[in-house]
PDB file of N, CA and C in Angstrom:
ATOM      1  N   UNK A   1       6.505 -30.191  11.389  1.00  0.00           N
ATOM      2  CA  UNK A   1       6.188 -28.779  11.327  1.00  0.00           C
ATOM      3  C   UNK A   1       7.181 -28.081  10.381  1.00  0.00           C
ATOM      4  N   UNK A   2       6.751 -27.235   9.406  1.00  0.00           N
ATOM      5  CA  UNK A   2       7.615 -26.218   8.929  1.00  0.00           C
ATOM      6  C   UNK A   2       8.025 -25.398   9.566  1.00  0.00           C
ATOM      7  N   UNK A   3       9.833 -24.999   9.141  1.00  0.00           N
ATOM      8  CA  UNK A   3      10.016 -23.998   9.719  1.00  0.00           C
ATOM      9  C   UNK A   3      10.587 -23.091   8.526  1.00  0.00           C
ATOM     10  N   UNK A   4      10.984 -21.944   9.286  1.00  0.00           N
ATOM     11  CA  UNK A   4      11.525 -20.834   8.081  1.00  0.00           C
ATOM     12  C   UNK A   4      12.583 -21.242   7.518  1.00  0.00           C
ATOM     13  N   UNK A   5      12.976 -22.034   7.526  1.00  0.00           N
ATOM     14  CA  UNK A   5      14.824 -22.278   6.699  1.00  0.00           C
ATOM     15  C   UNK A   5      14.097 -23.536   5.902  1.00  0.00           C
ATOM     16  N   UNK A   6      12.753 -24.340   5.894  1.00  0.00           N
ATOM     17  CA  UNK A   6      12.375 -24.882   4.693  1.00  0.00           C
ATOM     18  C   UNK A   6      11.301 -24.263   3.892  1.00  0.00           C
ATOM     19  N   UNK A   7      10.844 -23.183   4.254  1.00  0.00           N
ATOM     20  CA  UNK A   7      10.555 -22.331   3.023  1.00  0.00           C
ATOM     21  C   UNK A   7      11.318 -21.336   2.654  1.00  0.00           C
ATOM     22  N   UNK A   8      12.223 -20.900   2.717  1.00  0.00           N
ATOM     23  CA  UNK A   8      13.579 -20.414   2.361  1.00  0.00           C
ATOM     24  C   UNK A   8      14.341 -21.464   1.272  1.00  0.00           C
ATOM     25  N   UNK A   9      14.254 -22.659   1.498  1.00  0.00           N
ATOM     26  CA  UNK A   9      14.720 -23.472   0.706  1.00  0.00           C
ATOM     27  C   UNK A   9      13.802 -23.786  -0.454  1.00  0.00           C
ATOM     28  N   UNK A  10      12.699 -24.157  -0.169  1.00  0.00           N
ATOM     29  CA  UNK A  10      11.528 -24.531  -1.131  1.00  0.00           C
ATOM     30  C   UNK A  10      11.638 -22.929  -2.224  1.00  0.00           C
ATOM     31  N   UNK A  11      11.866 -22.101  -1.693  1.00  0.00           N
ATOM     32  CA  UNK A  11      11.418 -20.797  -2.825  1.00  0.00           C
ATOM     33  C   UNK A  11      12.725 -20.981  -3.480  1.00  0.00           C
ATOM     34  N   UNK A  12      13.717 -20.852  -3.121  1.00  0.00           N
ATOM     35  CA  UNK A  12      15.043 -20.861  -3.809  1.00  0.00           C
ATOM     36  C   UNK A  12      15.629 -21.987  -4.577  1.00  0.00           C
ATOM     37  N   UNK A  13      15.072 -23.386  -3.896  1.00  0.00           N
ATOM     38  CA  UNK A  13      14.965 -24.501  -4.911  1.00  0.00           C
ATOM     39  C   UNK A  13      13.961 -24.129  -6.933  1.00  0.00           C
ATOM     40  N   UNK A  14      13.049 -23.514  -6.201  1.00  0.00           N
ATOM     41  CA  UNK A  14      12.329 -23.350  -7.307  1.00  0.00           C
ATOM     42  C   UNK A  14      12.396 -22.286  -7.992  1.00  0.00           C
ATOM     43  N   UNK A  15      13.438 -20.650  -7.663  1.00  0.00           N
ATOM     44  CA  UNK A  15      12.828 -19.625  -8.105  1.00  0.00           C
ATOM     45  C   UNK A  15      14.552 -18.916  -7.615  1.00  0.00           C
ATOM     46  N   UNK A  16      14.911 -18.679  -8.875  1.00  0.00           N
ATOM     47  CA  UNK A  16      16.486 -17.704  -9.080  1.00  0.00           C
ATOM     48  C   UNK A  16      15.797 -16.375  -7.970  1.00  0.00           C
ATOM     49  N   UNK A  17      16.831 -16.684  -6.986  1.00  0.00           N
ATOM     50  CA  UNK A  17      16.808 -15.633  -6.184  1.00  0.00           C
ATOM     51  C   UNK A  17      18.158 -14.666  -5.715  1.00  0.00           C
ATOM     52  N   UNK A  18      18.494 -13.489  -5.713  1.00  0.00           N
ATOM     53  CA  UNK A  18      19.353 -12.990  -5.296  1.00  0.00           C
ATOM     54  C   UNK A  18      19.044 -13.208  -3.373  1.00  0.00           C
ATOM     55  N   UNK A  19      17.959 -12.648  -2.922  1.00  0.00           N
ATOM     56  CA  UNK A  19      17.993 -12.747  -1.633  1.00  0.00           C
ATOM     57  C   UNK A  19      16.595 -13.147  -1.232  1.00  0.00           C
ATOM     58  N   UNK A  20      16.660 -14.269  -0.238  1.00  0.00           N
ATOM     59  CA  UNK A  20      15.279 -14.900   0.282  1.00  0.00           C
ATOM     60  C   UNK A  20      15.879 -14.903   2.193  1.00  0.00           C
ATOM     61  N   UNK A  21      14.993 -14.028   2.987  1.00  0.00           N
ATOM     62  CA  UNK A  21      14.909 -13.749   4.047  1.00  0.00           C
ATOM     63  C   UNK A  21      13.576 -14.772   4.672  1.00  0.00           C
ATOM     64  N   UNK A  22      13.289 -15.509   5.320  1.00  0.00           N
ATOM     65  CA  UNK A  22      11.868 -15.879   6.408  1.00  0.00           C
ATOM     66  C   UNK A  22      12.151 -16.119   7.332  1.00  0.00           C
ATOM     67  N   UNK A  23      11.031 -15.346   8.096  1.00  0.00           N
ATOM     68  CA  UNK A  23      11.222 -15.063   9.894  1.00  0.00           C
ATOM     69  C   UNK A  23       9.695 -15.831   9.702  1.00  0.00           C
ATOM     70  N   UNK A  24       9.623 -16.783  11.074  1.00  0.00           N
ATOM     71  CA  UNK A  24       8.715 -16.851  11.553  1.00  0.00           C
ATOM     72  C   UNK A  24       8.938 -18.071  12.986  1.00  0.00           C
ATOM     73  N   UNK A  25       8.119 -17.786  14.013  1.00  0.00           N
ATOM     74  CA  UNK A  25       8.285 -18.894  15.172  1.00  0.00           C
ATOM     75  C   UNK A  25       7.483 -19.794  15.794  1.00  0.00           C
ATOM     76  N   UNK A  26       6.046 -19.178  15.183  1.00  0.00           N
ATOM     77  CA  UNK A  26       5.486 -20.490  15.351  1.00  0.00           C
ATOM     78  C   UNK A  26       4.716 -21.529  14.695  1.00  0.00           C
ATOM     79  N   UNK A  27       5.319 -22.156  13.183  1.00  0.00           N
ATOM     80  CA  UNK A  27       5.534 -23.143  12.420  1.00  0.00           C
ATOM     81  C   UNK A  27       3.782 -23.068  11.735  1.00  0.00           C
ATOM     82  N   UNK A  28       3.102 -21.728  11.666  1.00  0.00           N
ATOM     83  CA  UNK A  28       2.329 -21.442  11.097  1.00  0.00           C
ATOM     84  C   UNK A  28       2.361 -20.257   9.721  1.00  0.00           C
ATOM     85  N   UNK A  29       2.388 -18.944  10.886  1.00  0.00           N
ATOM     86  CA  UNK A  29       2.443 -17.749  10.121  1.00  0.00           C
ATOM     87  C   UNK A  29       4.272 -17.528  10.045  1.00  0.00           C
ATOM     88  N   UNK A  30       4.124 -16.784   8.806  1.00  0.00           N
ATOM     89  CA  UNK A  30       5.734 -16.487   8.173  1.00  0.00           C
ATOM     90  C   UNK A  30       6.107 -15.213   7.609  1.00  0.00           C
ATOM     91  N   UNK A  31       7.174 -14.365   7.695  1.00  0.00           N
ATOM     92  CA  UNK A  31       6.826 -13.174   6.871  1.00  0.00           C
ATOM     93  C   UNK A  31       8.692 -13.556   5.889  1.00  0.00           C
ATOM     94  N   UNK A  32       8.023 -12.844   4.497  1.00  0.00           N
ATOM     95  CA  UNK A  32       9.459 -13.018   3.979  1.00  0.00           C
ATOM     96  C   UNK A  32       9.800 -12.091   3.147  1.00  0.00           C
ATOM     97  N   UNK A  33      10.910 -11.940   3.108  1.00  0.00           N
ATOM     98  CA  UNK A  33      11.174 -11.122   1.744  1.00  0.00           C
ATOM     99  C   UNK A  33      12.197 -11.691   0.797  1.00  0.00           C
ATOM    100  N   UNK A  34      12.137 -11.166  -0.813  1.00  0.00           N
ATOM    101  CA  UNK A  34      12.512 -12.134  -1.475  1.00  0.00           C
ATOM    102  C   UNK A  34      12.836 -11.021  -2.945  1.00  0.00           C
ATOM    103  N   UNK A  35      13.957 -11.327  -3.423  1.00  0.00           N
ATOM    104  CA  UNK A  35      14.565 -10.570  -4.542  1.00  0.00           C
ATOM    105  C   UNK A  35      14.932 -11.114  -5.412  1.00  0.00           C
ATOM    106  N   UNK A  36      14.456 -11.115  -6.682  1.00  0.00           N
ATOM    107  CA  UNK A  36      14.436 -12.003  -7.787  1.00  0.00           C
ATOM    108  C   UNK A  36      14.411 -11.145  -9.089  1.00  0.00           C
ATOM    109  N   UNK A  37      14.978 -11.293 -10.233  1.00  0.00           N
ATOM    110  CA  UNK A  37      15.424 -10.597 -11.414  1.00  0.00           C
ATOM    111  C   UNK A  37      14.134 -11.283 -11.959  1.00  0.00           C
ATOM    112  N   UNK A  38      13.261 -12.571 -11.682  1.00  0.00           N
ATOM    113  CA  UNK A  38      12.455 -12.911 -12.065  1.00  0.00           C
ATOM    114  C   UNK A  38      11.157 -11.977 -11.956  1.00  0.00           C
ATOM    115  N   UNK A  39      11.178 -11.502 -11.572  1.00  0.00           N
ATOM    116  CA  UNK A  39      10.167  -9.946 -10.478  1.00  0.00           C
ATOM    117  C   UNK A  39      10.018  -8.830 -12.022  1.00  0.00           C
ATOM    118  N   UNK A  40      11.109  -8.773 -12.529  1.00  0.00           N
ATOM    119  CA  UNK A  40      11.462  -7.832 -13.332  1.00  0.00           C
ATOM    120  C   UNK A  40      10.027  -7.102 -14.203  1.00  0.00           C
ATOM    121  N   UNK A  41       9.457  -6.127 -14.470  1.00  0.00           N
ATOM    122  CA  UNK A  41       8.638  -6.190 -15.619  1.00  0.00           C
ATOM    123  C   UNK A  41       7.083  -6.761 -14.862  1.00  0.00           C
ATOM    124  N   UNK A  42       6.809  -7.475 -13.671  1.00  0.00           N
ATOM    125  CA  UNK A  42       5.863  -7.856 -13.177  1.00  0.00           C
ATOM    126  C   UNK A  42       5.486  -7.071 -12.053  1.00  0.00           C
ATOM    127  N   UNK A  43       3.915  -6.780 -11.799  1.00  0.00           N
ATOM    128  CA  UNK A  43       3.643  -6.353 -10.722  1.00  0.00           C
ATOM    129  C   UNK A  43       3.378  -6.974  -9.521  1.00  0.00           C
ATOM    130  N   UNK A  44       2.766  -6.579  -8.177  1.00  0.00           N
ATOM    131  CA  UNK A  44       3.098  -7.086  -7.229  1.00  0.00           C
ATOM    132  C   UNK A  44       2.507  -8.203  -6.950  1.00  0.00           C
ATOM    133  N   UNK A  45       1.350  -8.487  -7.804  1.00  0.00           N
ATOM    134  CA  UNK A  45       0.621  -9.890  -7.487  1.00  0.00           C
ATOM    135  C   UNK A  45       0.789 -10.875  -8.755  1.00  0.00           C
ATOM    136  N   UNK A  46       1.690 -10.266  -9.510  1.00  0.00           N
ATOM    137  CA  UNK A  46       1.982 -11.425 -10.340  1.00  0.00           C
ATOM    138  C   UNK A  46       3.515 -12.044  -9.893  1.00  0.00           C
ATOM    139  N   UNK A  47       3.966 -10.878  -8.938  1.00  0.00           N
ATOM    140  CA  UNK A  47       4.967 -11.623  -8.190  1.00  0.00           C
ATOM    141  C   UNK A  47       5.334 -12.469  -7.200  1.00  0.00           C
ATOM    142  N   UNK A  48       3.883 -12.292  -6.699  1.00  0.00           N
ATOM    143  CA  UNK A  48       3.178 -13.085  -5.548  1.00  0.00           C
ATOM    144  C   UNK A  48       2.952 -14.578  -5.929  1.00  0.00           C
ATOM    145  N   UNK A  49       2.139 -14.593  -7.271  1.00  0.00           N
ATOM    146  CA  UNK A  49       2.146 -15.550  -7.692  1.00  0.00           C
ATOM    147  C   UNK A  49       3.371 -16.455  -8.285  1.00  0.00           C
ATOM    148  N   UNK A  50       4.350 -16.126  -8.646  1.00  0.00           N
ATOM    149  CA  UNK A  50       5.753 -16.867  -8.835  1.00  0.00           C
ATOM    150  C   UNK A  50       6.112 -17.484  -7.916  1.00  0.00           C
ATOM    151  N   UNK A  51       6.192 -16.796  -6.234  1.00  0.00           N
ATOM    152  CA  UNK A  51       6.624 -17.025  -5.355  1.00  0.00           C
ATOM    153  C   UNK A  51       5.470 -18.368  -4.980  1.00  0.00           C
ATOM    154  N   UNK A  52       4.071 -18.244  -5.020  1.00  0.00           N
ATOM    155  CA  UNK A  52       3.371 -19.255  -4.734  1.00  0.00           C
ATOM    156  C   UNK A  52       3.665 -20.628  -5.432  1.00  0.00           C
ATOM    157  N   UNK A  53       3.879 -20.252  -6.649  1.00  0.00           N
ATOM    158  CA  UNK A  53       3.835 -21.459  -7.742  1.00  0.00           C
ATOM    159  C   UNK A  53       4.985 -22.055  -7.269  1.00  0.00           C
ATOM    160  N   UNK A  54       6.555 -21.437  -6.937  1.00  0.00           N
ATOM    161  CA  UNK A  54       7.513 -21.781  -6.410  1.00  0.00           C
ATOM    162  C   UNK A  54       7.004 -22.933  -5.239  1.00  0.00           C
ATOM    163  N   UNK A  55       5.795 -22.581  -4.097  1.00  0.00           N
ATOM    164  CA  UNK A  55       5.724 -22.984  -3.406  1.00  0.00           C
ATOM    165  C   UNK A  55       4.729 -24.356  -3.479  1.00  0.00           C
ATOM    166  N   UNK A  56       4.245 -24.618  -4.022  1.00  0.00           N
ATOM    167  CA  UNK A  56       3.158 -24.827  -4.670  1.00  0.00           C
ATOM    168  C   UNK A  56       2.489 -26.011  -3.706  1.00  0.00           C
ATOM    169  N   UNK A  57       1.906 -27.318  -4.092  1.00  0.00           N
ATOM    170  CA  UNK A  57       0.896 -27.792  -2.494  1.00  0.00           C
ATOM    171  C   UNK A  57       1.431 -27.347  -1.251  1.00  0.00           C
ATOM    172  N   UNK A  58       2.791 -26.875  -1.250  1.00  0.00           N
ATOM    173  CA  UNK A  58       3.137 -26.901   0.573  1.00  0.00           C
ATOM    174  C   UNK A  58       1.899 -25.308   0.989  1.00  0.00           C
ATOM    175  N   UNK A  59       1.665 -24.182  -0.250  1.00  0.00           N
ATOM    176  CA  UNK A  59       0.859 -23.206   0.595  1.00  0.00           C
ATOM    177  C   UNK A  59      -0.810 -24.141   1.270  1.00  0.00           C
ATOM    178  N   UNK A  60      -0.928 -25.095   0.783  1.00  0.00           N
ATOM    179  CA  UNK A  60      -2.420 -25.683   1.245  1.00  0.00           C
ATOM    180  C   UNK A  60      -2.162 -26.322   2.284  1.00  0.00           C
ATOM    181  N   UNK A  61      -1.017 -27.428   2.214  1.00  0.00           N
ATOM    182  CA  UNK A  61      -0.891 -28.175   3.305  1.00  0.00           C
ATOM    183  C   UNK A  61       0.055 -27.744   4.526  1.00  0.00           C
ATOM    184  N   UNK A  62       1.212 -27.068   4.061  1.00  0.00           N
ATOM    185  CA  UNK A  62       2.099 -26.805   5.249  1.00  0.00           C
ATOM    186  C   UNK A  62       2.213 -25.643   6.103  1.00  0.00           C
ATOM    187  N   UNK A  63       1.973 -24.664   4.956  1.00  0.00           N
ATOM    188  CA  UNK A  63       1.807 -23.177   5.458  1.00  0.00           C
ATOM    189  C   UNK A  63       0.655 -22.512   5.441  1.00  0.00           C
ATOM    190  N   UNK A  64       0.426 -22.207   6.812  1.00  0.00           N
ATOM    191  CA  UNK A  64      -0.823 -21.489   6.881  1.00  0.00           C
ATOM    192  C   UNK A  64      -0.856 -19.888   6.579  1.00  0.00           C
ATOM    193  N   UNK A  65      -0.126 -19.034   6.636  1.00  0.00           N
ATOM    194  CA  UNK A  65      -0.017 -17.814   6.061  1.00  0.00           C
ATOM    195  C   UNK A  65       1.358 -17.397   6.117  1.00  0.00           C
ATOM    196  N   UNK A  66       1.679 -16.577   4.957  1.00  0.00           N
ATOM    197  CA  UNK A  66       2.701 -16.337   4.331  1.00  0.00           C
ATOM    198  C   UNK A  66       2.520 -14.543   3.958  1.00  0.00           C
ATOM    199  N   UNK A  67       3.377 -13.913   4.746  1.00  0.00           N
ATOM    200  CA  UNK A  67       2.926 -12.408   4.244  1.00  0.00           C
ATOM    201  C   UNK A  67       4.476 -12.333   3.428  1.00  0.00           C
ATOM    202  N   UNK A  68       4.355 -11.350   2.394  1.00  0.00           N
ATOM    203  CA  UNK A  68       5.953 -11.769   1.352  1.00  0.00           C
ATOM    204  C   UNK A  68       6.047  -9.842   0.954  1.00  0.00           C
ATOM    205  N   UNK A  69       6.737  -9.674   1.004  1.00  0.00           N
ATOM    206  CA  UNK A  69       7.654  -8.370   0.249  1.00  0.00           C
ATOM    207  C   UNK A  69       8.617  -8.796  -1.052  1.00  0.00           C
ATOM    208  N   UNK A  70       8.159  -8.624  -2.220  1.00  0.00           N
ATOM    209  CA  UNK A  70       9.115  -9.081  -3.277  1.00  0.00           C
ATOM    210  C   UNK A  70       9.305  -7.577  -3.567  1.00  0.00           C
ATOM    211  N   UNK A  71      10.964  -8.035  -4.406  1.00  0.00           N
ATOM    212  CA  UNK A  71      11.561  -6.546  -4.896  1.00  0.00           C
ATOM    213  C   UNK A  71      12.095  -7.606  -6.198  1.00  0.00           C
ATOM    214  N   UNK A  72      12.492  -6.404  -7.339  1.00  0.00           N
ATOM    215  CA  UNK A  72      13.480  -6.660  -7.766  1.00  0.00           C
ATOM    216  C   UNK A  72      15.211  -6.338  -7.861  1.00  0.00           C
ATOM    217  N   UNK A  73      15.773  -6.767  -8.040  1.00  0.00           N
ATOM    218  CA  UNK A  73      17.041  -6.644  -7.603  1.00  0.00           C
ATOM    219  C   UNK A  73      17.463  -4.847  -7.816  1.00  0.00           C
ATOM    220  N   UNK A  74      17.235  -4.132  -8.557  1.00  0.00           N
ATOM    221  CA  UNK A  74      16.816  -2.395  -8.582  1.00  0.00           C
ATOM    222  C   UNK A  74      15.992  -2.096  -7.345  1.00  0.00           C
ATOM    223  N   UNK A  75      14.929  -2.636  -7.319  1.00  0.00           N
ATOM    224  CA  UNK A  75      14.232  -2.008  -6.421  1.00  0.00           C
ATOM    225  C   UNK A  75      15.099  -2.008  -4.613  1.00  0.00           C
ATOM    226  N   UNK A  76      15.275  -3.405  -4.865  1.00  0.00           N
ATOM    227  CA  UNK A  76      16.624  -3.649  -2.957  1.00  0.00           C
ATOM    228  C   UNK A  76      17.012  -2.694  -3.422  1.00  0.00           C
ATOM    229  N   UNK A  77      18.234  -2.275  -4.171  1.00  0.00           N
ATOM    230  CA  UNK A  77      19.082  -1.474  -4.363  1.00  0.00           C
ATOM    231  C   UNK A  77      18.762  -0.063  -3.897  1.00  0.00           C
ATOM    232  N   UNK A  78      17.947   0.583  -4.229  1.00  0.00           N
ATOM    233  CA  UNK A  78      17.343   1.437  -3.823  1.00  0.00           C
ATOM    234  C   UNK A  78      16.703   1.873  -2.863  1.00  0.00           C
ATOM    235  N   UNK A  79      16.484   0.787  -2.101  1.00  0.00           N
ATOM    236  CA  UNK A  79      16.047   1.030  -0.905  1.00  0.00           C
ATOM    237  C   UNK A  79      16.756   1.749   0.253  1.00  0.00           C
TER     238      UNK A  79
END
């Protein structure tokens, strides 16, 4: 079963991150958030898609849903 500290790893293996957060408990659904300079200049579903590609067969086979909040490192800041 997946848990949140290996898709935490899988995104950050693949994808310069300042900050990667995932909560989830039961080795299905996941929520995350994730701050990347890579974000920069992109909107929210092309940021979506980085984060997927990062993830890439594990979204078919391991994870069944994934809800994600990307920022870029300005945008955290501001928050």
């Amino acid at each position: 079963m997946v848990t949140s500290e290996n898709i935490k790893q899988y995104i950050e293996t693949s994808l310069p991150c300042k900050l990667v957060q995932v909560e989830g408990e039961d080795g299905h659904h996941f929520n995350a958030i994730i701050v990347s300079a890579e974000f920069n200049g992109k909107n929210m579903v092309q940021q979506h898609q980085l984060v997927y590609k990062a993830l890439g067969d594990k979204m078919k086979q391991e994870i069944h849903a994934l809800s994600m909040k990307t920022y870029t490192p300005q945008q955290w800041a501001d928050q």
